[in-house]
Protein backbone atom coordinates (compact mmCIF):
# COMPACT_ATOMS: atom_id res chain seq x y z
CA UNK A 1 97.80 117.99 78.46
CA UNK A 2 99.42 114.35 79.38
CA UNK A 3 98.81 115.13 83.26
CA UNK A 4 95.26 116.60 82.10
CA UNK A 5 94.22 113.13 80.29
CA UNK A 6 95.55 110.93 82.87
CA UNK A 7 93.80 112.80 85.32
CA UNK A 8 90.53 111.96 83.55
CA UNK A 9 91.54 108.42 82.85
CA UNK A 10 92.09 108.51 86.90
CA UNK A 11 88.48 109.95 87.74
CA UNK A 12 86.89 107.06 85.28
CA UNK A 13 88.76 104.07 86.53
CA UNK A 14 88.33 104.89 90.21
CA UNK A 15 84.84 105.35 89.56
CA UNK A 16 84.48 102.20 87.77
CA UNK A 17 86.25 100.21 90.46
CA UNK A 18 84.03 101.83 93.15
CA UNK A 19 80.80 100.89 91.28
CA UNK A 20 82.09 97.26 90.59
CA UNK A 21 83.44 97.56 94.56
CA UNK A 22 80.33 97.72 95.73
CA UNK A 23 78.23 95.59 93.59
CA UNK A 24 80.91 92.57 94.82
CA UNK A 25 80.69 93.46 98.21
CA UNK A 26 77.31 94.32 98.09
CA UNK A 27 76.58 90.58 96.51
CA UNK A 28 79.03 88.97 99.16
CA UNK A 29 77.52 90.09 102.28
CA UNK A 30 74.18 89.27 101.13
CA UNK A 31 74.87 86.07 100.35
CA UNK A 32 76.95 85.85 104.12
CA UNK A 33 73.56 86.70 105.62
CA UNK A 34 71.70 84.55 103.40
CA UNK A 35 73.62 82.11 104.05
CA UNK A 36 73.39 82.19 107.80
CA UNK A 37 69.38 83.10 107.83
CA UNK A 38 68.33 80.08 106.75
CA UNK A 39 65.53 78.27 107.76
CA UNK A 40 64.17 74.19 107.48
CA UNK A 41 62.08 74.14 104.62
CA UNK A 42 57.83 74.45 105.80
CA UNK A 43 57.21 72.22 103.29
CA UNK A 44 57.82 68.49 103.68
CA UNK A 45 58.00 68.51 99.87
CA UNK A 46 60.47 70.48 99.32
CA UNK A 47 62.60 68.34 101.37
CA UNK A 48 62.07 65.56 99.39
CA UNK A 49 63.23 67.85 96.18
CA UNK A 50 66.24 68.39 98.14
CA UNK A 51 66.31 71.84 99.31
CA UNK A 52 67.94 71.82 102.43
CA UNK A 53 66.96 75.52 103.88
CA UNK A 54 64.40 78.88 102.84
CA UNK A 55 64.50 81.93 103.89
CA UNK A 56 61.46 84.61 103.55
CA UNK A 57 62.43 88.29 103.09
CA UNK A 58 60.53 91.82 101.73
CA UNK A 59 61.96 94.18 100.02
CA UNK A 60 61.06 96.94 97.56
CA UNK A 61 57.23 96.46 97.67
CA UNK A 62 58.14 92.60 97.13
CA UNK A 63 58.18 89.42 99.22
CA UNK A 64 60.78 87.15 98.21
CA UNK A 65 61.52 83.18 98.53
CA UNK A 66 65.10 81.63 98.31
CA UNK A 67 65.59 78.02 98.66
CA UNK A 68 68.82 76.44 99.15
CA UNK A 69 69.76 72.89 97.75
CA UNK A 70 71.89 70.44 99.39
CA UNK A 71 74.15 69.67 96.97
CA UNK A 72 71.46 70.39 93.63
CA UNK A 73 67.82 70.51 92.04
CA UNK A 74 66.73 67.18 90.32
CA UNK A 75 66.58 69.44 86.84
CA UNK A 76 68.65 72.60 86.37
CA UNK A 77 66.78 75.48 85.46
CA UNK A 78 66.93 77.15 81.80
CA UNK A 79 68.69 80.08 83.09
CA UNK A 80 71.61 80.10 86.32
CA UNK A 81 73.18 83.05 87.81
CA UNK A 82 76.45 83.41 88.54
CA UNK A 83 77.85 85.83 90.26
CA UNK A 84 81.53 85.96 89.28
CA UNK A 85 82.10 89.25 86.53
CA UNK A 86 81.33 91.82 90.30
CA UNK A 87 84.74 90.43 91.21
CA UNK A 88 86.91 90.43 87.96
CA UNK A 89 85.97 93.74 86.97
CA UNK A 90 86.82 95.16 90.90
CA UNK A 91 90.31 93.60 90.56
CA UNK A 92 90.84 94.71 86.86
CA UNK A 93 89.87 98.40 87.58
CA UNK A 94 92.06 98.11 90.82
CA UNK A 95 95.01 96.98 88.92
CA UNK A 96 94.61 99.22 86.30
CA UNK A 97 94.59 101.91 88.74
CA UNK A 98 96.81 100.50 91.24
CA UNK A 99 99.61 100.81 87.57
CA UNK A 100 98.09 104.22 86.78
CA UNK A 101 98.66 106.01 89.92
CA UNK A 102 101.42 104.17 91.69
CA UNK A 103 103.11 102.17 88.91
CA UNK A 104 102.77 105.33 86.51
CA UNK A 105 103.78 107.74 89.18
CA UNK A 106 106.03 105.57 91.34
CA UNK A 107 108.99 108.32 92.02
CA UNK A 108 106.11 110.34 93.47
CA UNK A 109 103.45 107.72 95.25
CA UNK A 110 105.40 104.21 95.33
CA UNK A 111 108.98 105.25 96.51
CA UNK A 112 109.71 107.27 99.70
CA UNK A 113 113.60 107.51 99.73
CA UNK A 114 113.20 108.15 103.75
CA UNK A 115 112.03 104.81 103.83
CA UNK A 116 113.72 102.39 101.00
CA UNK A 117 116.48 104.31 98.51
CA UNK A 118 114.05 102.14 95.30
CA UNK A 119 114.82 102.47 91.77
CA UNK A 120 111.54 102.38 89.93
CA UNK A 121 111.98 98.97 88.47
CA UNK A 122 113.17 97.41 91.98
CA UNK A 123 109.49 99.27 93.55
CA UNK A 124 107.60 97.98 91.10
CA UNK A 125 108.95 94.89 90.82
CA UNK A 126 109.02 93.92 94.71
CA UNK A 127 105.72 95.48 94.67
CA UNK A 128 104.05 92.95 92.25
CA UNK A 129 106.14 90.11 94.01
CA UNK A 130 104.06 90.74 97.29
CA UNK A 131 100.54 90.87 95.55
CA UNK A 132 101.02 87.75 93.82
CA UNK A 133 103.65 86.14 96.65
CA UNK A 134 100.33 86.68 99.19
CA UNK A 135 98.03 84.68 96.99
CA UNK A 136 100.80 81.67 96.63
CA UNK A 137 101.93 81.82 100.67
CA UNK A 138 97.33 81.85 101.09
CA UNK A 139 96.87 79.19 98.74
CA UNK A 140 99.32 76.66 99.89
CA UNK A 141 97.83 77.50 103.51
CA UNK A 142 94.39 76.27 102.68
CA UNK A 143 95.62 73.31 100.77
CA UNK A 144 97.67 71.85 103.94
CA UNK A 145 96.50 70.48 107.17
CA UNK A 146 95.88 73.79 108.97
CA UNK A 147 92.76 74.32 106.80
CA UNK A 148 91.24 71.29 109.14
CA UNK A 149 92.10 73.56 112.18
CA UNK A 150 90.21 76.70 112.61
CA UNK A 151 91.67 78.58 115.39
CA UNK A 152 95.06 77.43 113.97
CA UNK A 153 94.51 78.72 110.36
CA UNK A 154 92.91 82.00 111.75
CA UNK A 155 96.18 82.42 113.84
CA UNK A 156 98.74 81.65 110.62
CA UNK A 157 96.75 83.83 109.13
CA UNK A 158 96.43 86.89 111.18
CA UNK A 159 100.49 86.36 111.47
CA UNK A 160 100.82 86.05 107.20
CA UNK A 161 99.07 89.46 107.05
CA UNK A 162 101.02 91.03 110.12
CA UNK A 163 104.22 90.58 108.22
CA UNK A 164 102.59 91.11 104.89
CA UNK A 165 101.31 94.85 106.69
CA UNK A 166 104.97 95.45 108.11
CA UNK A 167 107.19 93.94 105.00
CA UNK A 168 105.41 96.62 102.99
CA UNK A 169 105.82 99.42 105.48
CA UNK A 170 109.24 98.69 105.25
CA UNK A 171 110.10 99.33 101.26
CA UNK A 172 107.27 101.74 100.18
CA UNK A 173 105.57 104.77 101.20
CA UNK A 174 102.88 104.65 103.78
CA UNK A 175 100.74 105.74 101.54
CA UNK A 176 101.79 103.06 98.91
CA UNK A 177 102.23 100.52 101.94
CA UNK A 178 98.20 100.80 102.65
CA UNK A 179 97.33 99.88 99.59
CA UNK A 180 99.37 97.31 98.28
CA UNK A 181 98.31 95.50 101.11
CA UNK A 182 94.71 96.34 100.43
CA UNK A 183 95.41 95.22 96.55
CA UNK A 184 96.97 91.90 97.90
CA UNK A 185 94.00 91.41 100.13
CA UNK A 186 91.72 91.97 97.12
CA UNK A 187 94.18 89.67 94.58
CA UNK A 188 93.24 86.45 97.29
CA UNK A 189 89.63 87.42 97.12
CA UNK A 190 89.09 87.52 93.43
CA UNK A 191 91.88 84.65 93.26
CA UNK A 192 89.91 82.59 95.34
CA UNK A 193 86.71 83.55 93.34
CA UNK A 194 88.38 82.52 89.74
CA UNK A 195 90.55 79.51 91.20
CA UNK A 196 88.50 77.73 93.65
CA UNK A 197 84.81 79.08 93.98
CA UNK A 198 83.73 79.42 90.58
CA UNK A 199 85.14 76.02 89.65
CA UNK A 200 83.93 74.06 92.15
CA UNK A 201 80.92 75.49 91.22
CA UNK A 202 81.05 74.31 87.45
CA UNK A 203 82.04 70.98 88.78
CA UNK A 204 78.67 70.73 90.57
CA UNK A 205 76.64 72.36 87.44
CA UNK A 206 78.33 69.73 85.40
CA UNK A 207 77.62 67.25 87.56
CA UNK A 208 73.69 67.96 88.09
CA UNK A 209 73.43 68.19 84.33
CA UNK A 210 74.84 64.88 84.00
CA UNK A 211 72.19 63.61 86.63
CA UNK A 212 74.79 62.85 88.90
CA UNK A 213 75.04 63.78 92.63
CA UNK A 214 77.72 66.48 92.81
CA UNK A 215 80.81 66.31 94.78
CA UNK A 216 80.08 67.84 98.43
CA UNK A 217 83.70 68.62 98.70
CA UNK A 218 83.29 71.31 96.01
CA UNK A 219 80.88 72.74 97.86
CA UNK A 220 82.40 73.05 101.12
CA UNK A 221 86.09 74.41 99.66
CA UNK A 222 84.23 77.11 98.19
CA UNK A 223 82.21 77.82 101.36
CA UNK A 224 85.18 78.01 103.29
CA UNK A 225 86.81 80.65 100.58
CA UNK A 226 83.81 82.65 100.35
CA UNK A 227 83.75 82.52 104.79
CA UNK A 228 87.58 84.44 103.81
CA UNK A 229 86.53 86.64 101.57
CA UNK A 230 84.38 88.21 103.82
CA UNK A 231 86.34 88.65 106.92
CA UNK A 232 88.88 90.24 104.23
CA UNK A 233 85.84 92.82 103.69
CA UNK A 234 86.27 95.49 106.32
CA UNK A 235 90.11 95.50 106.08
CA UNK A 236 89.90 96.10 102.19
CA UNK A 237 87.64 98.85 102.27
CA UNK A 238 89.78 100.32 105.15
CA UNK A 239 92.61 100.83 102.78
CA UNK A 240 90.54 101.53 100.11
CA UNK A 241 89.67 105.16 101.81
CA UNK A 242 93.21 105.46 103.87
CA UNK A 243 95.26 107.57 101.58
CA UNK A 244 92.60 110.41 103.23
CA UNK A 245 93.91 109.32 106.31
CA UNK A 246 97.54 110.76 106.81
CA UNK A 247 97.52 110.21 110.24
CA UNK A 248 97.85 106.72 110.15
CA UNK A 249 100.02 105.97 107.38
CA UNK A 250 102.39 108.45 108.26
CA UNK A 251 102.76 107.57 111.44
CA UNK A 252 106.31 105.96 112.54
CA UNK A 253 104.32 102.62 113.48
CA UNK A 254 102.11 102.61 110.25
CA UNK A 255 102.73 98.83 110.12
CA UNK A 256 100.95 98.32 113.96
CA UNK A 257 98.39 100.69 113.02
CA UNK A 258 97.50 98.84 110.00
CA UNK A 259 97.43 95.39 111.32
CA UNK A 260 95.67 96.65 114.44
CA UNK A 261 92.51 98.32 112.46
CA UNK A 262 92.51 95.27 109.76
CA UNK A 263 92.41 93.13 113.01
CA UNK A 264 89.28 95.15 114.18
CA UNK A 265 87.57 95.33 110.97
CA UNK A 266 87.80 91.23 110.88
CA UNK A 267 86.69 91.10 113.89
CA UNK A 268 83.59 93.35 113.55
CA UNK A 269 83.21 91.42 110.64
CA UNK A 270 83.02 87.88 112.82
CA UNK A 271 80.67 89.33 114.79
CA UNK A 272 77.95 90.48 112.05
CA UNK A 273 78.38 86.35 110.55
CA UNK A 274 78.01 85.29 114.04
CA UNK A 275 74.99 87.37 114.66
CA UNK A 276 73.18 86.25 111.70
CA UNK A 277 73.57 83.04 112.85
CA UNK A 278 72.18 83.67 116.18
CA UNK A 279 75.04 82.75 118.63
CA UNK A 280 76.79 86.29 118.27
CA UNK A 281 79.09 87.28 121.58
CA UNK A 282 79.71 90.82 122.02
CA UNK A 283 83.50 90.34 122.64
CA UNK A 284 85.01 90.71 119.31
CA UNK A 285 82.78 93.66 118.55
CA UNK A 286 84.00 94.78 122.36
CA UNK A 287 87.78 93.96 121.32
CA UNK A 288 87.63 95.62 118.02
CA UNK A 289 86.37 98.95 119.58
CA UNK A 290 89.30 98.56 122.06
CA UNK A 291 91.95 98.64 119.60
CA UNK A 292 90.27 101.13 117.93
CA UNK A 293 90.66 103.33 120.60
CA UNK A 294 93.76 101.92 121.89
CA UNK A 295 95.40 102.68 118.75
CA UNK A 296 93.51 106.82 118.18
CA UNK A 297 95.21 107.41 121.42
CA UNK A 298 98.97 106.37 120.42
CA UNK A 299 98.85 107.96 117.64
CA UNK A 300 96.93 111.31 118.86
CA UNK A 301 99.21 114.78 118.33
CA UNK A 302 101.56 115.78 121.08
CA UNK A 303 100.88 119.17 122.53
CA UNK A 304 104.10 120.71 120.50
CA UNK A 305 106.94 121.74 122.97
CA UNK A 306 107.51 125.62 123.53
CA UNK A 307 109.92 127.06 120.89
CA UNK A 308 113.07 129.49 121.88
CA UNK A 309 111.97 131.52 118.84
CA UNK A 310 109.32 132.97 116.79
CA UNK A 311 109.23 132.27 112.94
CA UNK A 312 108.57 135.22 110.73
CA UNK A 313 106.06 135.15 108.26
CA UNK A 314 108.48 135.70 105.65
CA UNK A 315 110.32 133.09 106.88
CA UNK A 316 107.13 130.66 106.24
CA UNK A 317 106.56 132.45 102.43
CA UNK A 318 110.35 131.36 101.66
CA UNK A 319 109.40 127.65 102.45
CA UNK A 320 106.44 127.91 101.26
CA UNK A 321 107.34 128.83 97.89
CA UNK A 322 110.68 126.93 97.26
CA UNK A 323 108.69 123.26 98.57
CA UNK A 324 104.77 123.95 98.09
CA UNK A 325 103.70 126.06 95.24
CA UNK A 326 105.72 123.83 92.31
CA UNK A 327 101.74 122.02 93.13
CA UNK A 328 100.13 123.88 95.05
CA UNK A 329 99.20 127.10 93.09
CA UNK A 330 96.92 128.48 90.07
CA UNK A 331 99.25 127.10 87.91
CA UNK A 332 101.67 124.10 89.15
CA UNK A 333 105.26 123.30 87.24
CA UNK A 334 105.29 119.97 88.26
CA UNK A 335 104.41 117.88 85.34
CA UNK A 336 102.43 115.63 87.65
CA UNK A 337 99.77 117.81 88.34
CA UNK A 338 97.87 119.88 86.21
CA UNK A 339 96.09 121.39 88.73
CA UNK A 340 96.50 122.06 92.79
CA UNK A 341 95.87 119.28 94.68
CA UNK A 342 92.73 119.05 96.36
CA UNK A 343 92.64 122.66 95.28
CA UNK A 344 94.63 124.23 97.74
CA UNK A 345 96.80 126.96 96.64
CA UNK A 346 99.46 129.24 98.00
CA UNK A 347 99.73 132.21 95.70
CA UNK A 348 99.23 134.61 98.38
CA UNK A 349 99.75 135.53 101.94
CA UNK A 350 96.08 135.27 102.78
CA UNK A 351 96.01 131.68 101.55
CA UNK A 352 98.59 130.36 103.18
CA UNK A 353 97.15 132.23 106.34
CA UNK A 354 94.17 130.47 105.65
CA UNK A 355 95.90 126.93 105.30
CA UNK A 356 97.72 127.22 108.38
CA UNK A 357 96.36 124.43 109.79
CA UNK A 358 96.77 122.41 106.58
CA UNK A 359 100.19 123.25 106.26
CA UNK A 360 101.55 122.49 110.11
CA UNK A 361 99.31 118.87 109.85
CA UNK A 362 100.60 117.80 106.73
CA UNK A 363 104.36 119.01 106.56
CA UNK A 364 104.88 118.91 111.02
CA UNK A 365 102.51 116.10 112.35
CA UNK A 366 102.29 114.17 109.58
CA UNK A 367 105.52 114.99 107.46
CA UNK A 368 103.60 113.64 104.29
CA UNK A 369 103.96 116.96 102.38
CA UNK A 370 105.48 117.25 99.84
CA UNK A 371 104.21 114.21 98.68
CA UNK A 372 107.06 111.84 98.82
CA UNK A 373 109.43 114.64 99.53
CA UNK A 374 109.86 115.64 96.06
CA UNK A 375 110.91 118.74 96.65
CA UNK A 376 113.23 117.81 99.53
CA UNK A 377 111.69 119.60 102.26
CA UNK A 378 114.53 120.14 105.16
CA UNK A 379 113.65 119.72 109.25
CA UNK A 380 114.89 123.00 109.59
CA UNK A 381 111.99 124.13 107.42
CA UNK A 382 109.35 122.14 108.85
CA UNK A 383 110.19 123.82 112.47
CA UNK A 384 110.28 126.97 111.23
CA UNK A 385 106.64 126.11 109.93
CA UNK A 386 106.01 124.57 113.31
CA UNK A 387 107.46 128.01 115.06
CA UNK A 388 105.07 130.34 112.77
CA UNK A 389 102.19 127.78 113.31
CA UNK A 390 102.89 127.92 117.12
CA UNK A 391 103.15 132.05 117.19
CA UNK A 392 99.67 131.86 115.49
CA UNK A 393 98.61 129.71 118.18
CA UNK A 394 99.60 131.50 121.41
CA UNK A 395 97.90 134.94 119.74
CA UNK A 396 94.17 133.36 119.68
């Protein structure tokens, strides 16, 4: 009943984070294109209010009219929006299900002996270090000189993320890996939403109210957090939907393969700001599809070598039911899951006929089942799996 409940408690906190997910992104990137749409104000009065650009839209059956001020209006209006809750409640849920699933099951998700021999405490603990040690390493970046030097800071920081991507690969599970670096992405977003952007933003609702010019400098160090936050977009949301995607965490060069799609998503992402601006240049869309590409082909299956024997099928039922059915069947002993995964059971002969592809994928190519190993899965079984598979092959 345990597994049952936190199963539902799973469901309603990724949903949650999903809805908040999207309403923050969703917010962001309009505000990106907002941002970069705008337009000199028609009227010369509205220049002299201060309103330094306009942009006309439709939408919904509705024509709509944003202004932008240069720094602020003359009188603050009764009632100011802030957009700020989108992003705490996207990093809360995350947390809360980044603890409930990897935290909560960490001998099963976080650790992969293979990789790191991890107590729990030492996972947990080194993984916490890296979300927060990300957001301290980003920080003091943008508060030294480099922050005056674009190509510079883009460079320190396309190497702080490269390490980040391989330190992780290095300690947890691929699967793990992915997301802890999409959860320390996501801390420096909503980090530099609560520590720099909404303040500064205060600061120059505080000052307006006052009557007093606000600070331009508040401004612009929120502008150039915000400009982060959304080449950190695409990369985030990458992650977010990898754990689907055993190919490319499994892979013996999941670090490469992670920094090398993050890398494309940023740069798909600097072309869609540049675009909106009106001075886009194809390359970095042109690059991003490259490495894209680059990277599906190094990581594409290898026609499997001949094998010197075939595998019987009882052979395959052995394995199959001392490493696969303690989850995978109508009713699973492992305390972890109350039900089959994904709903894939092997009760029978016809359904792990019917799997076959499944199986040789995810415990041959892949080598990510069982999940973490658990149930200590030797090569010797995984060729005789690839021999069966292979036999099965040659007959269609």
């Amino acid at each position: 009943m345990e597994a049952y409940l936190l199963d539902w408690l799973n469901i309603l906190v990724r949903w949650l984070h999903f809805l908040t997910g999207v309403a923050w992104i969703g917010s962001s990137l309009y505000f990106i294109w907002l941002d970069n749409h705008l337009q000199e104000p028609r009227d010369p009065g509205d220049s002299d209010k201060g309103v330094g650009g306009e942009v006309w839209s439709v939408h919904g059956g509705g024509f709509y009219h944003a202004q932008k001020y240069k720094l602020a209006p003359a009188v603050l209006p009764d009632t100011l929006h802030w957009f700020k809750w989108e992003a705490y409640s996207t990093w809360l849920s995350g947390m809360f299900l980044l603890g409930l699933v990897y935290f909560l099951g960490a001998e099963i998700y976080l650790i992969d002996r293979s990789v790191a021999d991890l107590s729990v405490l030492m996972a947990i603990s080194s993984a916490i270090a890296f979300i927060a040690g990300g957001w301290i390493v980003y920080d003091l970046m943008c508060k030294s000189p480099l922050r005056n030097y674009d190509r510079v800071f883009a460079l320190a920081l396309f190497l702080l993320t490269s390490a980040l991507a391989w330190g992780l690969c290095q300690l947890f599970s691929g699967r793990a890996a992915f997301i802890l670096f999409g959860a320390t992405l996501g801390t420096i977003m909503v980090a530099n939403v609560f520590f720099v952007i909404i303040p500064g933003q205060k600061k120059m609702v505080a000052a307006a109210a006052r009557g007093e010019a606000p600070d331009p400098a508040d401004g612009l160090h929120a502008k150039l957090r915000s400009v982060h936050n959304t080449y950190f977009t695409l990369p985030v949301l990458f992650v977010m939907t990898s754990n689907h995607y055993a190919m490319t965490y499994s892979h013996e060069y999941n670090w490469a393969i992670l920094i090398a799609i993050s890398l494309a998503g940023a740069l798909i992402r600097i072309y869609f700001v540049a675009r909106h601006k009106g001075t886009a240049s194809p390359l970095p869309v042109v690059i991003a599809v490259l490495l894209l590409a680059v990277t599906a082909a190094m990581i594409a299956p290898r026609s499997p070598e001949l094998v010197a024997r075939e595998a019987s099928f009882s052979e395959v039922r052995n394995v199959i039911n001392a490493r696969c059915t303690t989850c995978h069947s109508t009713a699973p002993v492992h305390p972890a899951f109350p039900a089959a995964p994904l709903g894939v059971k092997f009760d029978t002969d016809e359904q792990i006929r019917a799997e076959a592809n499944r199986i040789y994928l995810q415990t041959v190519v892949t080598r990510v089942m069982p999940i973490g190993n658990l149930t200590a899965m030797t090569d010797e079984e995984r060729q005789i799996i690839d021999q069966w598979y292979q036999s099965l092959e040659s007959e269609q």
